[in-house]
C-alpha atoms as a PDB file:
ATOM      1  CA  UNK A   1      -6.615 -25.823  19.748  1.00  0.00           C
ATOM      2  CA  UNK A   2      -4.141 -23.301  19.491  1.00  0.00           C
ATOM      3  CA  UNK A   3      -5.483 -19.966  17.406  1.00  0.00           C
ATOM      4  CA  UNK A   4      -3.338 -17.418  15.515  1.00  0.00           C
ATOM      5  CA  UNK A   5      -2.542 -14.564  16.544  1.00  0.00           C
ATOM      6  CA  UNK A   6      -2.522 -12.488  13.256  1.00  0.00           C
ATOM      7  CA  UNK A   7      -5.582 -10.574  13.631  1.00  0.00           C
ATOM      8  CA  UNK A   8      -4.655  -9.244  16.336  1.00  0.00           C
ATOM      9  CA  UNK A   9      -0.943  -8.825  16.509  1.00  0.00           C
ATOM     10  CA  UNK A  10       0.434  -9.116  12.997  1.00  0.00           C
ATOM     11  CA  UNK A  11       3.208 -11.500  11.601  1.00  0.00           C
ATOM     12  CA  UNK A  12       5.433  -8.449  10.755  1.00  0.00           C
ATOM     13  CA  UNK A  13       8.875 -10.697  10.978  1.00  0.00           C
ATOM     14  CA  UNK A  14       9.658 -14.468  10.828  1.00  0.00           C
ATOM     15  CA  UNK A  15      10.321 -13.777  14.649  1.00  0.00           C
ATOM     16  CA  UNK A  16       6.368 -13.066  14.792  1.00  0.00           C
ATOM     17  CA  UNK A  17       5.353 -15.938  13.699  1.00  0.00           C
ATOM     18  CA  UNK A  18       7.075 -18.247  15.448  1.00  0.00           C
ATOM     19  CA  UNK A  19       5.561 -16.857  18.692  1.00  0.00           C
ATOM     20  CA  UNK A  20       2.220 -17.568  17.252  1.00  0.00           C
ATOM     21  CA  UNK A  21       0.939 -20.420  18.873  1.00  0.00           C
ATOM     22  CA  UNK A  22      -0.791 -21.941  15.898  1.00  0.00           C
ATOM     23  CA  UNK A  23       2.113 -20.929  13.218  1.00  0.00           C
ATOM     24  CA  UNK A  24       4.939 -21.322  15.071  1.00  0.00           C
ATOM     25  CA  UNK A  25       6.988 -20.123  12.303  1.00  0.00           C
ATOM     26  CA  UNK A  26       5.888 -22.417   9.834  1.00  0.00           C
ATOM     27  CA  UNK A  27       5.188 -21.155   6.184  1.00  0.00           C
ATOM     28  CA  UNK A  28       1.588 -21.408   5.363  1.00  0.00           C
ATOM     29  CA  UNK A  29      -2.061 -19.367   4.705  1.00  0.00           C
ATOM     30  CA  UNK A  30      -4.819 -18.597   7.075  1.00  0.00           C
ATOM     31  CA  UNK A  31      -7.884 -17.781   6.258  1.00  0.00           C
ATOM     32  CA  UNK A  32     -10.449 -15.438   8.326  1.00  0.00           C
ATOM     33  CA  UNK A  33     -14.270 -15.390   8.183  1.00  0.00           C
ATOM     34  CA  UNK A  34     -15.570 -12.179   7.291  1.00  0.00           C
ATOM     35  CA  UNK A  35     -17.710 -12.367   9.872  1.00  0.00           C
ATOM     36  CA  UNK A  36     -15.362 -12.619  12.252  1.00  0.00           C
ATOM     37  CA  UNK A  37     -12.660 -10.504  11.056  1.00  0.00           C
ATOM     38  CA  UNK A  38     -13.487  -6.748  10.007  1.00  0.00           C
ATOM     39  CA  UNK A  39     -10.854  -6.187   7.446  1.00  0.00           C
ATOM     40  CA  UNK A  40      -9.508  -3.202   6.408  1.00  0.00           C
ATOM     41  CA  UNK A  41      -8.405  -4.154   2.908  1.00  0.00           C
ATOM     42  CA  UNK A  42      -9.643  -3.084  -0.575  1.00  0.00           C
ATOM     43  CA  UNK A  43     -11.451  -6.273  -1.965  1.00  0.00           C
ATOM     44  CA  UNK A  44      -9.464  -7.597  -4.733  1.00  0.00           C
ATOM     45  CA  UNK A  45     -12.606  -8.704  -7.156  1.00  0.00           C
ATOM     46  CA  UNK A  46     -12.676 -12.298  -5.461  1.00  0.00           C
ATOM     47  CA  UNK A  47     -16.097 -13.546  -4.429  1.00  0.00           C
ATOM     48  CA  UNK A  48     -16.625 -15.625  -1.034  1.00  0.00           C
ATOM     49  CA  UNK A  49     -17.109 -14.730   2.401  1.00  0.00           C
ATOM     50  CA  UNK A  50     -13.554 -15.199   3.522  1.00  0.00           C
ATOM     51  CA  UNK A  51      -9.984 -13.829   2.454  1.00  0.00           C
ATOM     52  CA  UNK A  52      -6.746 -15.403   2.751  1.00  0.00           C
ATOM     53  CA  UNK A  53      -3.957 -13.963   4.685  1.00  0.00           C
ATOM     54  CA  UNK A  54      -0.498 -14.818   4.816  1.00  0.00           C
ATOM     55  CA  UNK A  55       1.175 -14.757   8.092  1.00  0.00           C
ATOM     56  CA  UNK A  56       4.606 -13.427   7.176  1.00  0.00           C
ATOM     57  CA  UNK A  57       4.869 -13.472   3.508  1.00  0.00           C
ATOM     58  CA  UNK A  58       1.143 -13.032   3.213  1.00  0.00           C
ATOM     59  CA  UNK A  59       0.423  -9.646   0.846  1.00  0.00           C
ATOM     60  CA  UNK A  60      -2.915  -7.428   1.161  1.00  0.00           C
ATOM     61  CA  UNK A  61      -3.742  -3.995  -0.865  1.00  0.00           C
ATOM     62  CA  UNK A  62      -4.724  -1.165   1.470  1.00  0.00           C
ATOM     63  CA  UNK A  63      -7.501   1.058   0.574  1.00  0.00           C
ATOM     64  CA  UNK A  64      -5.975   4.135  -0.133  1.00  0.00           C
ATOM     65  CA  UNK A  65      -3.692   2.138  -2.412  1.00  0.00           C
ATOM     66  CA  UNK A  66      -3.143   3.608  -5.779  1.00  0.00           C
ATOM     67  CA  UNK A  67      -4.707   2.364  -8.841  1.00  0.00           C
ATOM     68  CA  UNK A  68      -1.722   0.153 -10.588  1.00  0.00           C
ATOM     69  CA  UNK A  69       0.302   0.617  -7.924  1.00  0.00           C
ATOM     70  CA  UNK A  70       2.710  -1.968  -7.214  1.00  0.00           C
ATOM     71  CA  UNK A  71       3.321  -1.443  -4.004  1.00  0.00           C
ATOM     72  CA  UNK A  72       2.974  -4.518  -1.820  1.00  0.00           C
ATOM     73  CA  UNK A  73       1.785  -4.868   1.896  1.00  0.00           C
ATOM     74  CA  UNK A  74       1.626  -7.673   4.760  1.00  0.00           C
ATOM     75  CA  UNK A  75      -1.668  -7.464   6.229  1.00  0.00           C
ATOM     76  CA  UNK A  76       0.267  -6.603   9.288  1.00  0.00           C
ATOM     77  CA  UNK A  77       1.347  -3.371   7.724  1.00  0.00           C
ATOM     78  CA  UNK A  78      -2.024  -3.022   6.481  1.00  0.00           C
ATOM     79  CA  UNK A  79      -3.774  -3.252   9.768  1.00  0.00           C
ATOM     80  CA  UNK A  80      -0.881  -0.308  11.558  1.00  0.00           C
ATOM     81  CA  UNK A  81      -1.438   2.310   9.112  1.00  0.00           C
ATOM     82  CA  UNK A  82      -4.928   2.303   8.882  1.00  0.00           C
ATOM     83  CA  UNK A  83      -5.604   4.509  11.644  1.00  0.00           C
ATOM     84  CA  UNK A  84      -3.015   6.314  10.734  1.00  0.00           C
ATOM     85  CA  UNK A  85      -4.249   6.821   7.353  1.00  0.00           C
ATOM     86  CA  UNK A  86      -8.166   7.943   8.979  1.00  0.00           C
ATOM     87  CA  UNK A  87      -6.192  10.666  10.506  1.00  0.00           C
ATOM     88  CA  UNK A  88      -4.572  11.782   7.109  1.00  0.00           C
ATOM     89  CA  UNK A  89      -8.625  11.755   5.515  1.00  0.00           C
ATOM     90  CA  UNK A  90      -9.539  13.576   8.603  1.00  0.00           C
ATOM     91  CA  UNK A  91      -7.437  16.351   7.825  1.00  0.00           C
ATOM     92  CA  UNK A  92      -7.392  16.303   3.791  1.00  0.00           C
ATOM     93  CA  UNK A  93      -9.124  19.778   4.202  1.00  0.00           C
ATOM     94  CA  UNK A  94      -7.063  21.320   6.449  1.00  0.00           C
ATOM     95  CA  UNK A  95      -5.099  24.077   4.511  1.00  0.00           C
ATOM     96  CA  UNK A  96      -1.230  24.688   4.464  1.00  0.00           C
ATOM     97  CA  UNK A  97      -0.348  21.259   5.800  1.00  0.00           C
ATOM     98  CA  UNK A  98       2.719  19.389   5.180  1.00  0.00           C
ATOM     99  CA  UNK A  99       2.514  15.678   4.777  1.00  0.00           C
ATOM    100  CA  UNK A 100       4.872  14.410   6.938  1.00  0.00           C
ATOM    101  CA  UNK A 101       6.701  15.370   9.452  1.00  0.00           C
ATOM    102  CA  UNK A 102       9.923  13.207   9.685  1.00  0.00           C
ATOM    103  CA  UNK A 103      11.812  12.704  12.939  1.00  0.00           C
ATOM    104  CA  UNK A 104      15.316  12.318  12.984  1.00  0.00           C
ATOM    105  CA  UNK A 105      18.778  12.233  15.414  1.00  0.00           C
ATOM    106  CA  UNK A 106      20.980  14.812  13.943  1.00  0.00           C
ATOM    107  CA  UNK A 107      23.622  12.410  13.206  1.00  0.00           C
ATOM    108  CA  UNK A 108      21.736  10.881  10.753  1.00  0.00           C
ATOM    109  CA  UNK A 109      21.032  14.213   9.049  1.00  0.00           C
ATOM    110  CA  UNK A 110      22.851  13.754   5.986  1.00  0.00           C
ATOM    111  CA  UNK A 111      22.561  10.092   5.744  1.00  0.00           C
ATOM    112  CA  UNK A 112      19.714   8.009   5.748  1.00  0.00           C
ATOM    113  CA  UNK A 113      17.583  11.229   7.252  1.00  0.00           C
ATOM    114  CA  UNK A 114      18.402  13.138   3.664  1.00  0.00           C
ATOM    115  CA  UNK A 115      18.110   9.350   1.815  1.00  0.00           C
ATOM    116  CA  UNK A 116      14.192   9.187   2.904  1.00  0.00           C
ATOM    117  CA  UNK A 117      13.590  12.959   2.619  1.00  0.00           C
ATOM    118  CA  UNK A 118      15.158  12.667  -0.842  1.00  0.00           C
ATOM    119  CA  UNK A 119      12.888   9.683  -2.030  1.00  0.00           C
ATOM    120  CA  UNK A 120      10.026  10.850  -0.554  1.00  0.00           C
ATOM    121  CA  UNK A 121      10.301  14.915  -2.119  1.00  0.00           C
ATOM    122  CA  UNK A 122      10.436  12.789  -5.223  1.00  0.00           C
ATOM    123  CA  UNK A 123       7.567  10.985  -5.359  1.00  0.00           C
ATOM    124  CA  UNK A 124       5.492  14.610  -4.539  1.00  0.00           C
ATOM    125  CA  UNK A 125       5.463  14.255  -0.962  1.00  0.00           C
ATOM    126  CA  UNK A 126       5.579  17.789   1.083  1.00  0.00           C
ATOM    127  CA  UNK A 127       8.378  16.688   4.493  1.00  0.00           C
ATOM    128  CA  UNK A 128       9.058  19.082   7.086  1.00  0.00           C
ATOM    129  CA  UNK A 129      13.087  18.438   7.627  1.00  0.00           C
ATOM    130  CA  UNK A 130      15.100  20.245   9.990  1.00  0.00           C
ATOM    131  CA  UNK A 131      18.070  20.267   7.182  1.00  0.00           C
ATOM    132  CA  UNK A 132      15.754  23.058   5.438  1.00  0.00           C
ATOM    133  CA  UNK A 133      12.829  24.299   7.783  1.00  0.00           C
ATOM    134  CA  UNK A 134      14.790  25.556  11.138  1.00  0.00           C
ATOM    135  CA  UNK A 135      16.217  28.978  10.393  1.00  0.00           C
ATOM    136  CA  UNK A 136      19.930  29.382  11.629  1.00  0.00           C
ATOM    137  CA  UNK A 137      18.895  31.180  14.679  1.00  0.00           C
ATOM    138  CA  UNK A 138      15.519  30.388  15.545  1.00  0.00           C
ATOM    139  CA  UNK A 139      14.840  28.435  18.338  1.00  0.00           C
ATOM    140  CA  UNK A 140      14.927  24.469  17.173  1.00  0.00           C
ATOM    141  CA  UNK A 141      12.085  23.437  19.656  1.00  0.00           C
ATOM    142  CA  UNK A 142      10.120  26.058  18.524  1.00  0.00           C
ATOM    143  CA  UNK A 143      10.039  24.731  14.871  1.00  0.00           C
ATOM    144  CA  UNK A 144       9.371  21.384  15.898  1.00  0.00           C
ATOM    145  CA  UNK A 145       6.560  22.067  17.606  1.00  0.00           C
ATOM    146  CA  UNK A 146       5.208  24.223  14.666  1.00  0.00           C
ATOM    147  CA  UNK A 147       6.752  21.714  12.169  1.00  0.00           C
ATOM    148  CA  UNK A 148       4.349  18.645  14.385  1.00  0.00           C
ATOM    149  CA  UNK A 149       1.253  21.024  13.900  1.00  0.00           C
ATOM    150  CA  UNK A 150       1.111  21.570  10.455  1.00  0.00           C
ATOM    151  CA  UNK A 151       1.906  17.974   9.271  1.00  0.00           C
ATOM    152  CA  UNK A 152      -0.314  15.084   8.221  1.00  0.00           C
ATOM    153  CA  UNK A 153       1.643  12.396   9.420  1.00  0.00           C
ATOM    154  CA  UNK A 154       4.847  11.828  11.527  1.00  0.00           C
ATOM    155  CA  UNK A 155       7.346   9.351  10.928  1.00  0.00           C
ATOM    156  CA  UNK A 156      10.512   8.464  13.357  1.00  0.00           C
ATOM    157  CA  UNK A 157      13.689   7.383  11.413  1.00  0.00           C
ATOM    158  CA  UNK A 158      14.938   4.638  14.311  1.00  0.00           C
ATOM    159  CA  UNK A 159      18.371   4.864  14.003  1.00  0.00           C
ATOM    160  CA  UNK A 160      21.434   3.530  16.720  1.00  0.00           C
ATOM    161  CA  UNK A 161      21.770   7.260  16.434  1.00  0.00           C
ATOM    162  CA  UNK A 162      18.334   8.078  17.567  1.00  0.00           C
ATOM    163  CA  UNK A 163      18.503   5.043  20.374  1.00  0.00           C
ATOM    164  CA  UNK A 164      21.495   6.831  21.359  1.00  0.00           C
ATOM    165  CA  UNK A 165      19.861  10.209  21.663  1.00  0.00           C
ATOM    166  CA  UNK A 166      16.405   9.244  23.308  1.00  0.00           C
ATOM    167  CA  UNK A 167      18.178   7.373  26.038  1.00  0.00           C
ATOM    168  CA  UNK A 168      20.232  11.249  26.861  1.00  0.00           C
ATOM    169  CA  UNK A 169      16.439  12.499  26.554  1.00  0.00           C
ATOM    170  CA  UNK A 170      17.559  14.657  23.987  1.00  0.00           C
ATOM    171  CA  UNK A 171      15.630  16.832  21.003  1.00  0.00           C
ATOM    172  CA  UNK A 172      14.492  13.384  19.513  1.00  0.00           C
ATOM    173  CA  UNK A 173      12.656  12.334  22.998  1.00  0.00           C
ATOM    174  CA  UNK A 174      10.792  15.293  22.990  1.00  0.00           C
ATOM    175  CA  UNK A 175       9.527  15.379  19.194  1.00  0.00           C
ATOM    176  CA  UNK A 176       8.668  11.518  20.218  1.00  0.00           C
ATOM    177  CA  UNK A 177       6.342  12.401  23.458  1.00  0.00           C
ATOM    178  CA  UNK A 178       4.745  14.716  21.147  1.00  0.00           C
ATOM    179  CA  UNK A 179       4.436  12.238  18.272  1.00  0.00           C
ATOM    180  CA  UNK A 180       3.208   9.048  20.503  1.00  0.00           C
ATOM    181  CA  UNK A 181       0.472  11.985  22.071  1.00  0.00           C
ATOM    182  CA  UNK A 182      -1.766  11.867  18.510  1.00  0.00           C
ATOM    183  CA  UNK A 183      -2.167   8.790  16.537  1.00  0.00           C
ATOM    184  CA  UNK A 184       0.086  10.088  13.744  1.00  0.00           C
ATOM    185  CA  UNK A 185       3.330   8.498  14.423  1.00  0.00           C
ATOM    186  CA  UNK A 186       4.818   5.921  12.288  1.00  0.00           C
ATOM    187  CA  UNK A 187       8.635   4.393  13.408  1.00  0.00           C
ATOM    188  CA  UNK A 188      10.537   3.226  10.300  1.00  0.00           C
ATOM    189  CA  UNK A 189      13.522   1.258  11.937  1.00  0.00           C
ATOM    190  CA  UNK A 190      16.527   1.715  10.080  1.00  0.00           C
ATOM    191  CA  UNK A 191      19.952  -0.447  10.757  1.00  0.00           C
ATOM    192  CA  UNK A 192      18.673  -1.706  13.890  1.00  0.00           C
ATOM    193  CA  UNK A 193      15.887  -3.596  15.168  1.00  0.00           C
ATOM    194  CA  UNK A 194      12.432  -3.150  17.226  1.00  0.00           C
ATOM    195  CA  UNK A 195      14.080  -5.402  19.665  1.00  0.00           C
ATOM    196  CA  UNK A 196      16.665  -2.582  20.590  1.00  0.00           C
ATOM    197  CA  UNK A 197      13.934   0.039  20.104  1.00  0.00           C
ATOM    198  CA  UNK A 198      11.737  -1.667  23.172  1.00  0.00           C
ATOM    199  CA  UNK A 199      14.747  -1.903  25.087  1.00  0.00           C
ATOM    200  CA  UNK A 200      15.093   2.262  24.904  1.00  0.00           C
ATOM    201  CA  UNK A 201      11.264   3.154  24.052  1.00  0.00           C
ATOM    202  CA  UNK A 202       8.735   0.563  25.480  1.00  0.00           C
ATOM    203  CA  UNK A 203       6.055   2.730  24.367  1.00  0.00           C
ATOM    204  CA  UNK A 204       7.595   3.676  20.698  1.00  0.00           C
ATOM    205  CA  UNK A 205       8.537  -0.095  20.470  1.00  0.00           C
ATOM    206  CA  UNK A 206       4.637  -0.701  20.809  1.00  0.00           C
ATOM    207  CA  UNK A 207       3.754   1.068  17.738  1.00  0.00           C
ATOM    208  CA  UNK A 208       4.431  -1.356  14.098  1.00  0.00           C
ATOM    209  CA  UNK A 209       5.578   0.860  11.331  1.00  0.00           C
ATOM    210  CA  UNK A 210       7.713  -0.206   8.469  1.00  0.00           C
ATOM    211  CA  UNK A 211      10.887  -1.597   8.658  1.00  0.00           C
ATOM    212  CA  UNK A 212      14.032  -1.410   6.228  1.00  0.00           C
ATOM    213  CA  UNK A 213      15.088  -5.077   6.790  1.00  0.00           C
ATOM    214  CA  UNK A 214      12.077  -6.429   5.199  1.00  0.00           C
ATOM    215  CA  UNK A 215      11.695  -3.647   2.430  1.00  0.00           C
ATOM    216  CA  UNK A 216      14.368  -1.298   0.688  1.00  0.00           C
ATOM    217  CA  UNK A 217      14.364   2.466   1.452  1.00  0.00           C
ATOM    218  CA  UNK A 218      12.564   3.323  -1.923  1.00  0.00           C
ATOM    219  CA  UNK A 219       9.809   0.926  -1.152  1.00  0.00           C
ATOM    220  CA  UNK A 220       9.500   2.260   2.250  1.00  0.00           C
ATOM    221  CA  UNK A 221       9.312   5.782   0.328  1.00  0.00           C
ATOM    222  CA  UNK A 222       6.922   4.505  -1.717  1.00  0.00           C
ATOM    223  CA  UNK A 223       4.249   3.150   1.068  1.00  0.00           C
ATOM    224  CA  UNK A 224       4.992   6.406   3.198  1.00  0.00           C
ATOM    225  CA  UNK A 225       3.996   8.494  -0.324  1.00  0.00           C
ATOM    226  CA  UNK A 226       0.545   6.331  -0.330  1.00  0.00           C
ATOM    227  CA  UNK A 227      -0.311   6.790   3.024  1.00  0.00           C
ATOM    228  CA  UNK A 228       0.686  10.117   3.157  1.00  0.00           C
ATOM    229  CA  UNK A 229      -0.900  12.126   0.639  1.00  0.00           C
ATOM    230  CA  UNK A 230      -4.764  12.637   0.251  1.00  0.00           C
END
């Protein structure tokens, strides 16, 4: 019998699930014994030894989810950024740190780049942005690398811009070798898809982040501010 492969892989898109073997695509719940699965979840009051997971429209509250938040999750999501998140508690004591470190093609600087750094600065969240932090004059790789060190989290803004400047191995491919070095990186793809991301990035294309096809820029925002911020 054919098993799914949610545990392991995630259902982040309809396209996910209809590779699973067992879903293939079709809309319906799965549920995983506890002592099979280690979940990473916050338990949501419910008694039993199993929980119920959606494959593609499933929804799951992360840990370091705020109380009354409304913010809502697939376990997918859940399972990505919880390493990511370890990292963030790792370092909650480290002084002077930004909390995230966003990654951007220069094209995009005043458009959805700004958009994100905007929504984010708004919800309390400290961004290292080239827009504001590189000095007219100073050397750019210089600040990036001092920008990477003093930040909690990184996130790449996948772009067609960006897909356009990693394949010239520009600026963006080296804040990206840097990024995919530490378990800090999360890619939120932005008018394009993770298809055309593998095609440029294998290795970025590996990582699941968040996408802007499946939530709006706000709510994207709004998970990054969670994660994000001790």
């Amino acid at each position: 019998m054919a098993r799914c492969t949610a545990p392991r892989n995630g259902h982040r898109t309809a396209s996910g699930a209809a590779d699973c073997p067992a879903c293939g695509g079709r809309s319906r719940s799965y549920s995983y014994s506890s002592s099979s699965y280690s979940s990473p979840y916050s338990s949501s009051g419910s008694s039993g030894s199993s929980r119920s997971v959606g494959g593609s429209g499933g929804s799951a509250r992360p840990r370091w989810s705020r109380a009354g938040s409304v913010v809502v999750y697939t376990p997918a999501e859940v399972r990505t950024l919880t390493p990511v998140r370890e990292n963030v508690e790792r370092r909650a004591s480290v002084p002077d740190l930004r909390d995230i470190f966003l990654c951007h093609a220069w094209d995009d600087r005043k458009g959805p780049a700004k958009e994100l750094h905007d929504l984010l600065e708004s919800r309390g969240v400290s961004v290292w942005f080239s827009e504001k932090d590189v000095v007219l004059g100073t050397s750019l790789l210089c600040e990036i690398d001092k920008g990477l060190a003093k930040s909690r989290v990184g996130i790449v803004l996948v772009t067609p811009a960006l897909l356009s400047r990693v394949r010239a191995e520009g600026i963006a491919d080296k804040e990206l070798s840097v990024l995919l070095a530490r378990d800090l990186l999360v890619p939120i793809v932005h008018g394009t898809t993770y298809d055309a991301l593998r095609e440029v990035s294998p290795l970025l294309g590996s990582r699941s982040g968040l996408s802007t096809e499946e939530d709006s820029m706000t709510t994207v925002a709004a998970k990054l501010a969670e994660l994000a911020t001790p």
